[in-house]
PDB file of N, CA and C in Angstrom:
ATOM      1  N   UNK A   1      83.638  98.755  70.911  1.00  0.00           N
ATOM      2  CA  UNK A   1      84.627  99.806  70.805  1.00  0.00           C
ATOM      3  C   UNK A   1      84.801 100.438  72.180  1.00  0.00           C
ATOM      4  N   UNK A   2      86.316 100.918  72.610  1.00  0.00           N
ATOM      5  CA  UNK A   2      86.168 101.165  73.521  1.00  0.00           C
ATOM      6  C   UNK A   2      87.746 101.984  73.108  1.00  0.00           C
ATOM      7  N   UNK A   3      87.366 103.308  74.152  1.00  0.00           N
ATOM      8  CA  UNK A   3      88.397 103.892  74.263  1.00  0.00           C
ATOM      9  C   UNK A   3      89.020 105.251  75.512  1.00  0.00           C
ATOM     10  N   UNK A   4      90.179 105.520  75.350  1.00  0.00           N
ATOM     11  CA  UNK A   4      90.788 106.125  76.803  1.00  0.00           C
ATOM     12  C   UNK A   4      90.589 104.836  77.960  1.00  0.00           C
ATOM     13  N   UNK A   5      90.775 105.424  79.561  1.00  0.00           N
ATOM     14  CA  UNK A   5      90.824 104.863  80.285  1.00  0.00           C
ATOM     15  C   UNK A   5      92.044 105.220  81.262  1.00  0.00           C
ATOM     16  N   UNK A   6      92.186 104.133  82.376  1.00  0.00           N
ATOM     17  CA  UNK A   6      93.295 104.637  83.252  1.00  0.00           C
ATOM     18  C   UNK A   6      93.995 102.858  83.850  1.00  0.00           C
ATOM     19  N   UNK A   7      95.522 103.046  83.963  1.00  0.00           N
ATOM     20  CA  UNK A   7      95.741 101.138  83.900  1.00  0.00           C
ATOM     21  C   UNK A   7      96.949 101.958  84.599  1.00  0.00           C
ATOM     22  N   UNK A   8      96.984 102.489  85.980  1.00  0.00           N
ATOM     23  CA  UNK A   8      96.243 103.150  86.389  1.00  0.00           C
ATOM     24  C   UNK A   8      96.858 104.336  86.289  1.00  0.00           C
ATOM     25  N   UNK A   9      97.816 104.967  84.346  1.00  0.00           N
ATOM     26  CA  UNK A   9      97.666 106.107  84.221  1.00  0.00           C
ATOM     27  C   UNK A   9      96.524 106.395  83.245  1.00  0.00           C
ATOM     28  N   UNK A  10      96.712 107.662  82.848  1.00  0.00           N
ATOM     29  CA  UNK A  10      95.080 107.852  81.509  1.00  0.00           C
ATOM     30  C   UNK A  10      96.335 106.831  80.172  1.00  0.00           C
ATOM     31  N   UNK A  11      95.342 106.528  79.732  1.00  0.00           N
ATOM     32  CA  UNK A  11      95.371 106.117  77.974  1.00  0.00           C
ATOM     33  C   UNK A  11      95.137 106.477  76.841  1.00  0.00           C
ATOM     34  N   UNK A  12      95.516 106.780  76.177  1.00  0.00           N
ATOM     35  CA  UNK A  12      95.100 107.419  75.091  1.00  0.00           C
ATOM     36  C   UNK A  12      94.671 106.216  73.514  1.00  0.00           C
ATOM     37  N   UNK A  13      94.296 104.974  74.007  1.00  0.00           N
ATOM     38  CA  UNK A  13      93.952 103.599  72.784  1.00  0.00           C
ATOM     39  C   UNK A  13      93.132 104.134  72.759  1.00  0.00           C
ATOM     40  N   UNK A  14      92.596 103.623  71.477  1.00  0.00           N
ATOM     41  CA  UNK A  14      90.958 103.433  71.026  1.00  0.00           C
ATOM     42  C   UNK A  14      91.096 101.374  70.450  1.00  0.00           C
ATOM     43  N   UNK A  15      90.224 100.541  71.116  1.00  0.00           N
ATOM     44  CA  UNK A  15      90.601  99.372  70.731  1.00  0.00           C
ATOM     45  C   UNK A  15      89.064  99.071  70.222  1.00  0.00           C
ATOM     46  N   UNK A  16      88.732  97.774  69.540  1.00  0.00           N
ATOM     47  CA  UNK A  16      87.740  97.169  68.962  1.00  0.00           C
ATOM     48  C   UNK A  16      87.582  95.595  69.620  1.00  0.00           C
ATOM     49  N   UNK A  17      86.698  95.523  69.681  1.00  0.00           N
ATOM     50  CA  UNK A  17      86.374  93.976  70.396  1.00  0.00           C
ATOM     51  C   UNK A  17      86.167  93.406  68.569  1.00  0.00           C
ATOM     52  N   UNK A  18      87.266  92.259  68.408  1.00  0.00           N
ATOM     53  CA  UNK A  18      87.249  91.190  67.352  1.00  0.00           C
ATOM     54  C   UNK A  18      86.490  89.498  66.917  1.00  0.00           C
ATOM     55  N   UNK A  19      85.862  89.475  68.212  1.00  0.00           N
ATOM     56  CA  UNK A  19      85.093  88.251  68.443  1.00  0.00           C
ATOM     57  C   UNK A  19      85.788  87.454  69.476  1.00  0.00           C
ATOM     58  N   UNK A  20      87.643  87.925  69.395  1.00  0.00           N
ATOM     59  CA  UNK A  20      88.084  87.200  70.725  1.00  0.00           C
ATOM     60  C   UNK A  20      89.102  87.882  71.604  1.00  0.00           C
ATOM     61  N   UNK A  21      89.592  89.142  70.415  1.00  0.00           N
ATOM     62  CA  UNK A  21      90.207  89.966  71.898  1.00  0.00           C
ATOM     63  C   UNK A  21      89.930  91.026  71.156  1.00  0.00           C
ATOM     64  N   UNK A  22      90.592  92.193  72.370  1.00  0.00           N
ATOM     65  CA  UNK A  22      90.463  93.611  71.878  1.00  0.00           C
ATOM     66  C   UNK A  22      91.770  94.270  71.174  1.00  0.00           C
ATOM     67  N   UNK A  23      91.220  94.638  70.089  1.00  0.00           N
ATOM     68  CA  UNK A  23      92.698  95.270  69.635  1.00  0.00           C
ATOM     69  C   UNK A  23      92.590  96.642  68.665  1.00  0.00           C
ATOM     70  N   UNK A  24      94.003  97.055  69.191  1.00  0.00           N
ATOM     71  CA  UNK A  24      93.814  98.834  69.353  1.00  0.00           C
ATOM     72  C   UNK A  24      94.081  99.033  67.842  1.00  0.00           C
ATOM     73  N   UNK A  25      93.183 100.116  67.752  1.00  0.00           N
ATOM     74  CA  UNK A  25      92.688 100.496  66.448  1.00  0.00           C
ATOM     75  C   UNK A  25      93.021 102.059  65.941  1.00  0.00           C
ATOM     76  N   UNK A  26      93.308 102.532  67.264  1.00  0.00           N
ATOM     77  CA  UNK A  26      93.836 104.105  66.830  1.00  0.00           C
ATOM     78  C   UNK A  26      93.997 104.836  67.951  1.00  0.00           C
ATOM     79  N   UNK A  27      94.358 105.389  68.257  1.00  0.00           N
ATOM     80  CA  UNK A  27      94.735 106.609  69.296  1.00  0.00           C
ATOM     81  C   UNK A  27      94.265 107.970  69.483  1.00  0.00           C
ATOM     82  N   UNK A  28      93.570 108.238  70.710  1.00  0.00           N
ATOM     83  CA  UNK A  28      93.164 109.774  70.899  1.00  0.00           C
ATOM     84  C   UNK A  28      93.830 110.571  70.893  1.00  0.00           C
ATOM     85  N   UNK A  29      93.848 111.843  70.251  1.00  0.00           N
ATOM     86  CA  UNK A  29      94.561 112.399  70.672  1.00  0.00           C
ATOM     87  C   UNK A  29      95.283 113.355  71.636  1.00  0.00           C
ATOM     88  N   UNK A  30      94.336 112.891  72.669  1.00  0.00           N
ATOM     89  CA  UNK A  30      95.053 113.042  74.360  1.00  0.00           C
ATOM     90  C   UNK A  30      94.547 112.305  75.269  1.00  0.00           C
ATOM     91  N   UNK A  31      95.217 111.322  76.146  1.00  0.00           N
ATOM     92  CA  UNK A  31      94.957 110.382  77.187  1.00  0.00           C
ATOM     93  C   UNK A  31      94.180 111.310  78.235  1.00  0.00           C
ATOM     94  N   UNK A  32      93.112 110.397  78.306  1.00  0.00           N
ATOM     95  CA  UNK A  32      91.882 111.203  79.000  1.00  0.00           C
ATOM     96  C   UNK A  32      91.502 109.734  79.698  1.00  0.00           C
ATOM     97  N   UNK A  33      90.774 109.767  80.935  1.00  0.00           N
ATOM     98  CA  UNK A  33      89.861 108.735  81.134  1.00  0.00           C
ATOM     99  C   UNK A  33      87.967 109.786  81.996  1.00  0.00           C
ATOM    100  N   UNK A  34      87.251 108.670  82.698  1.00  0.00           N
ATOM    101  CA  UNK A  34      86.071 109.294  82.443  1.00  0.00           C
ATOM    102  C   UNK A  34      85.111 109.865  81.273  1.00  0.00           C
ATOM    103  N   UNK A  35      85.765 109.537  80.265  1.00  0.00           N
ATOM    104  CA  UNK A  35      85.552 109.729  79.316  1.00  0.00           C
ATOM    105  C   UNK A  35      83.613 109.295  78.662  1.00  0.00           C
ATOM    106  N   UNK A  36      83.057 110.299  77.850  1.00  0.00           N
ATOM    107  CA  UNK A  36      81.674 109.396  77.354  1.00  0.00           C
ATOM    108  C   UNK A  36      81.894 109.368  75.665  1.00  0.00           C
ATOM    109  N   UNK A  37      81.179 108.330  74.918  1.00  0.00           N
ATOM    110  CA  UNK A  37      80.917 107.562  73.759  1.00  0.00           C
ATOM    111  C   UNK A  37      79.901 107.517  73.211  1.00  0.00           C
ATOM    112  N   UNK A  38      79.869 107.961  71.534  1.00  0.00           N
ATOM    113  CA  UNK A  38      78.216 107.109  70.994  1.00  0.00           C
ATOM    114  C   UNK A  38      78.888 106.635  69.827  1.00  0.00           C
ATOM    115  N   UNK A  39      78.341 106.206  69.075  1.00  0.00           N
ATOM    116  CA  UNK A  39      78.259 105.524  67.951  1.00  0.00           C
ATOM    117  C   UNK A  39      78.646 104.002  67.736  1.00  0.00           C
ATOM    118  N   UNK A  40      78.999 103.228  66.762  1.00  0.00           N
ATOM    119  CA  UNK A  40      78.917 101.929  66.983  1.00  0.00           C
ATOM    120  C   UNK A  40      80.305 101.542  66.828  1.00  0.00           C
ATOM    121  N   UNK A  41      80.486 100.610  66.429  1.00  0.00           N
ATOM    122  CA  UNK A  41      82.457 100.162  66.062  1.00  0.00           C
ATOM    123  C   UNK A  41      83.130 100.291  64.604  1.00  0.00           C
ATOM    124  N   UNK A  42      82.471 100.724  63.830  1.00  0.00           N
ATOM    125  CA  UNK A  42      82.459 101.381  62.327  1.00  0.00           C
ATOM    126  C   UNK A  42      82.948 102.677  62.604  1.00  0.00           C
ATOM    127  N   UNK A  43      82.145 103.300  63.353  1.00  0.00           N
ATOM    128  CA  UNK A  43      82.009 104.676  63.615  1.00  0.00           C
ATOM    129  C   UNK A  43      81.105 105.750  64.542  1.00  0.00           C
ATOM    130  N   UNK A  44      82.657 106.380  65.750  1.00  0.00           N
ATOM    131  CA  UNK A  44      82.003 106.767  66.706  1.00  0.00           C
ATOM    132  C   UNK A  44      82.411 108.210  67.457  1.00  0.00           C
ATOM    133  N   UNK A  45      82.017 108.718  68.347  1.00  0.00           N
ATOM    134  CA  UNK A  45      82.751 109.810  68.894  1.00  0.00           C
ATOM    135  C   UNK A  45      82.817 109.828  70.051  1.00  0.00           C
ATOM    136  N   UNK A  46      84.096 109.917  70.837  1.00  0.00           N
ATOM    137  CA  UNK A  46      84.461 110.046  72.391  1.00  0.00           C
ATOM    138  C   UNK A  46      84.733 111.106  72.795  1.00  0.00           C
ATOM    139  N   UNK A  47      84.195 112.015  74.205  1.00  0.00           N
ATOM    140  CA  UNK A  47      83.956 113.276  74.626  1.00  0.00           C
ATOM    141  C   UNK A  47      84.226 113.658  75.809  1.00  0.00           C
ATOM    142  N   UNK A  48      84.453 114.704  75.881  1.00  0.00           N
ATOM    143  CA  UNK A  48      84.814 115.002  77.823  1.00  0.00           C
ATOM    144  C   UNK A  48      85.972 114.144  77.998  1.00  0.00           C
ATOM    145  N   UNK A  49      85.604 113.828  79.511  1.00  0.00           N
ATOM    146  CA  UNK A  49      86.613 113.420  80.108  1.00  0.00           C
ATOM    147  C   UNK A  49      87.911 114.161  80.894  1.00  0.00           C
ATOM    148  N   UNK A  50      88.662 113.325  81.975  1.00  0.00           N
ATOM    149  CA  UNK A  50      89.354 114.152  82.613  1.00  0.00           C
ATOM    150  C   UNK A  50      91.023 114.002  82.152  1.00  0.00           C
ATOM    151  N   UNK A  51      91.658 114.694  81.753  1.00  0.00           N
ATOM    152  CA  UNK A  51      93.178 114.798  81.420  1.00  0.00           C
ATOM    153  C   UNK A  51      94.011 115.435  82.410  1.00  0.00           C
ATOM    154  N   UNK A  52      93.545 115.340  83.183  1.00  0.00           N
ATOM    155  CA  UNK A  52      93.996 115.916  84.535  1.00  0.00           C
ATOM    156  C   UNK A  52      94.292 117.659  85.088  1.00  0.00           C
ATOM    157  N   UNK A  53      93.998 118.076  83.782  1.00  0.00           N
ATOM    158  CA  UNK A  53      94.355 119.690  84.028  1.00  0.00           C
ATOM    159  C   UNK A  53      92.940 120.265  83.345  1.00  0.00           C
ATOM    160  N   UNK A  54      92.066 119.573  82.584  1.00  0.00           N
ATOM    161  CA  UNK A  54      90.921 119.555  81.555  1.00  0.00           C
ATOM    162  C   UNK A  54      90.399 118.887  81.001  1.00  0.00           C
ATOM    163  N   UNK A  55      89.258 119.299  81.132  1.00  0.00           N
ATOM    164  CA  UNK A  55      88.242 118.698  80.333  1.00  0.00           C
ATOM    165  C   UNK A  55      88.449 118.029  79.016  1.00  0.00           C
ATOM    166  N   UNK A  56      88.385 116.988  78.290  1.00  0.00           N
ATOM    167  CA  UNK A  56      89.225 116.771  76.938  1.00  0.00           C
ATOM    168  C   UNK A  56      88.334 116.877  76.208  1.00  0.00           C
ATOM    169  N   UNK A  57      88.568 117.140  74.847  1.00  0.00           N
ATOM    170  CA  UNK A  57      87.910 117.285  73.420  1.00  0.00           C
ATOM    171  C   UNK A  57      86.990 116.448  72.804  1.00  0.00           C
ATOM    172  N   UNK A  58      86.566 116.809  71.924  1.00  0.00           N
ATOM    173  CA  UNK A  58      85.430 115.584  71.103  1.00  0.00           C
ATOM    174  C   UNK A  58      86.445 115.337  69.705  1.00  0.00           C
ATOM    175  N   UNK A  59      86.283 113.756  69.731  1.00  0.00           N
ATOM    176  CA  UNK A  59      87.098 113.044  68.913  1.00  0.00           C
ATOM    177  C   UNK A  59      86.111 112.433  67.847  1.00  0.00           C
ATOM    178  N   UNK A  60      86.640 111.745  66.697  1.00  0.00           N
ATOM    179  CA  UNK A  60      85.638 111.082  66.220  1.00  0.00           C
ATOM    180  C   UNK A  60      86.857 109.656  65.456  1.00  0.00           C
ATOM    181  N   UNK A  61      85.963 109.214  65.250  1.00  0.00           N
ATOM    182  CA  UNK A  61      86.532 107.390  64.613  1.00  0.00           C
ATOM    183  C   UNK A  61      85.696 107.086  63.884  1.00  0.00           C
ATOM    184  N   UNK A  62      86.627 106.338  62.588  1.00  0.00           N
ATOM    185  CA  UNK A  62      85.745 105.768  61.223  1.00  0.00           C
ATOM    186  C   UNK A  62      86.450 104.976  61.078  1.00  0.00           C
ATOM    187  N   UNK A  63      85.743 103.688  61.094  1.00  0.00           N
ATOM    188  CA  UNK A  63      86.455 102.388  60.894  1.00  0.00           C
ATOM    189  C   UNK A  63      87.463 102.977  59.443  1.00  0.00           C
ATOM    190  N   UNK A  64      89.259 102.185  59.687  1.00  0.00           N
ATOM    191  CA  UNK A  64      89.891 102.239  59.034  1.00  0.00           C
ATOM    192  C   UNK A  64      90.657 103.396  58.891  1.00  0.00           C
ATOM    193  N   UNK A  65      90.527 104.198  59.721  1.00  0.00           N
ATOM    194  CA  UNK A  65      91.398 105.723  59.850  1.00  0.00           C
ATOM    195  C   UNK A  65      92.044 106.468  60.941  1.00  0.00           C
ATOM    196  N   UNK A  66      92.234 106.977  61.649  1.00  0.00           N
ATOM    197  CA  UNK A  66      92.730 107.460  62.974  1.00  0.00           C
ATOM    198  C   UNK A  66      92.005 108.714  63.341  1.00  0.00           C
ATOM    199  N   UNK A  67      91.838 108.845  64.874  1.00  0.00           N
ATOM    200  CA  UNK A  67      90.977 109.487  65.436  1.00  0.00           C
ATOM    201  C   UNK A  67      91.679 110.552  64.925  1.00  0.00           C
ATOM    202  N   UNK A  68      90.574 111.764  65.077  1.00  0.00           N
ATOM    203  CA  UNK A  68      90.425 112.999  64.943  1.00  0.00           C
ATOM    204  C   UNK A  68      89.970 113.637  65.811  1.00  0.00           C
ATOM    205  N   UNK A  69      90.341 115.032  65.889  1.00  0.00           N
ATOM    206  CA  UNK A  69      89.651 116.229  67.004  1.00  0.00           C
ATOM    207  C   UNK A  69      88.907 116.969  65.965  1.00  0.00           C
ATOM    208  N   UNK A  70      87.577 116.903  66.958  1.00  0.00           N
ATOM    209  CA  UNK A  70      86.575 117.502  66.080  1.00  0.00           C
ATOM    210  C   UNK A  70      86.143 119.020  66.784  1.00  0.00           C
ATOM    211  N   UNK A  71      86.523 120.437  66.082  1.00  0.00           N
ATOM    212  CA  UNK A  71      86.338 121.597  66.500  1.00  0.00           C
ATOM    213  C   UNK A  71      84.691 121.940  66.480  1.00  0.00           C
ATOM    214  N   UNK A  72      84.437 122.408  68.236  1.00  0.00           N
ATOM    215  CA  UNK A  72      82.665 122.902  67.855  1.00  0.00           C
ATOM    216  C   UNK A  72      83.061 124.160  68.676  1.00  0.00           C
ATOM    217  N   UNK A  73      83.989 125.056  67.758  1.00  0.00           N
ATOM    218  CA  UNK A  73      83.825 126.280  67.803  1.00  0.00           C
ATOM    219  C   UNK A  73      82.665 126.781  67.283  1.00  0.00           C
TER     220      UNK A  73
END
């Protein structure tokens, strides 16, 4: 799993490695790159990162659904 990035603007994919290519699975909801990751390809959360004016949000992914912003107010 892999997601954001810069080609060479930011991105906002979230894609999955399939055994022979990668293919996009859902979208952040703001193109960020530098970005950090945990969890596995079922289900994971992507954090930080630079959006060019800020720091970006914590997202989360569950295989079969579209990313979410996760509030840690």
């Amino acid at each position: 799993m892999i997601a954001g990035g810069a080609t060479p603007s930011r991105i906002a994919t979230a894609e999955d490695w399939n055994g022979a290519a990668w293919v996009e699975v859902a979208d952040l909801s703001t193109a960020r790159d530098h970005l950090a990751g945990a969890g596995t390809s079922s289900s994971g959360l992507a954090f930080g990162g630079n959006t060019g004016s800020a720091t970006g949000a914590t997202e989360e992914w569950s295989q079969g659904t579209t990313v979410k912003t996760v509030d840690t107010d």
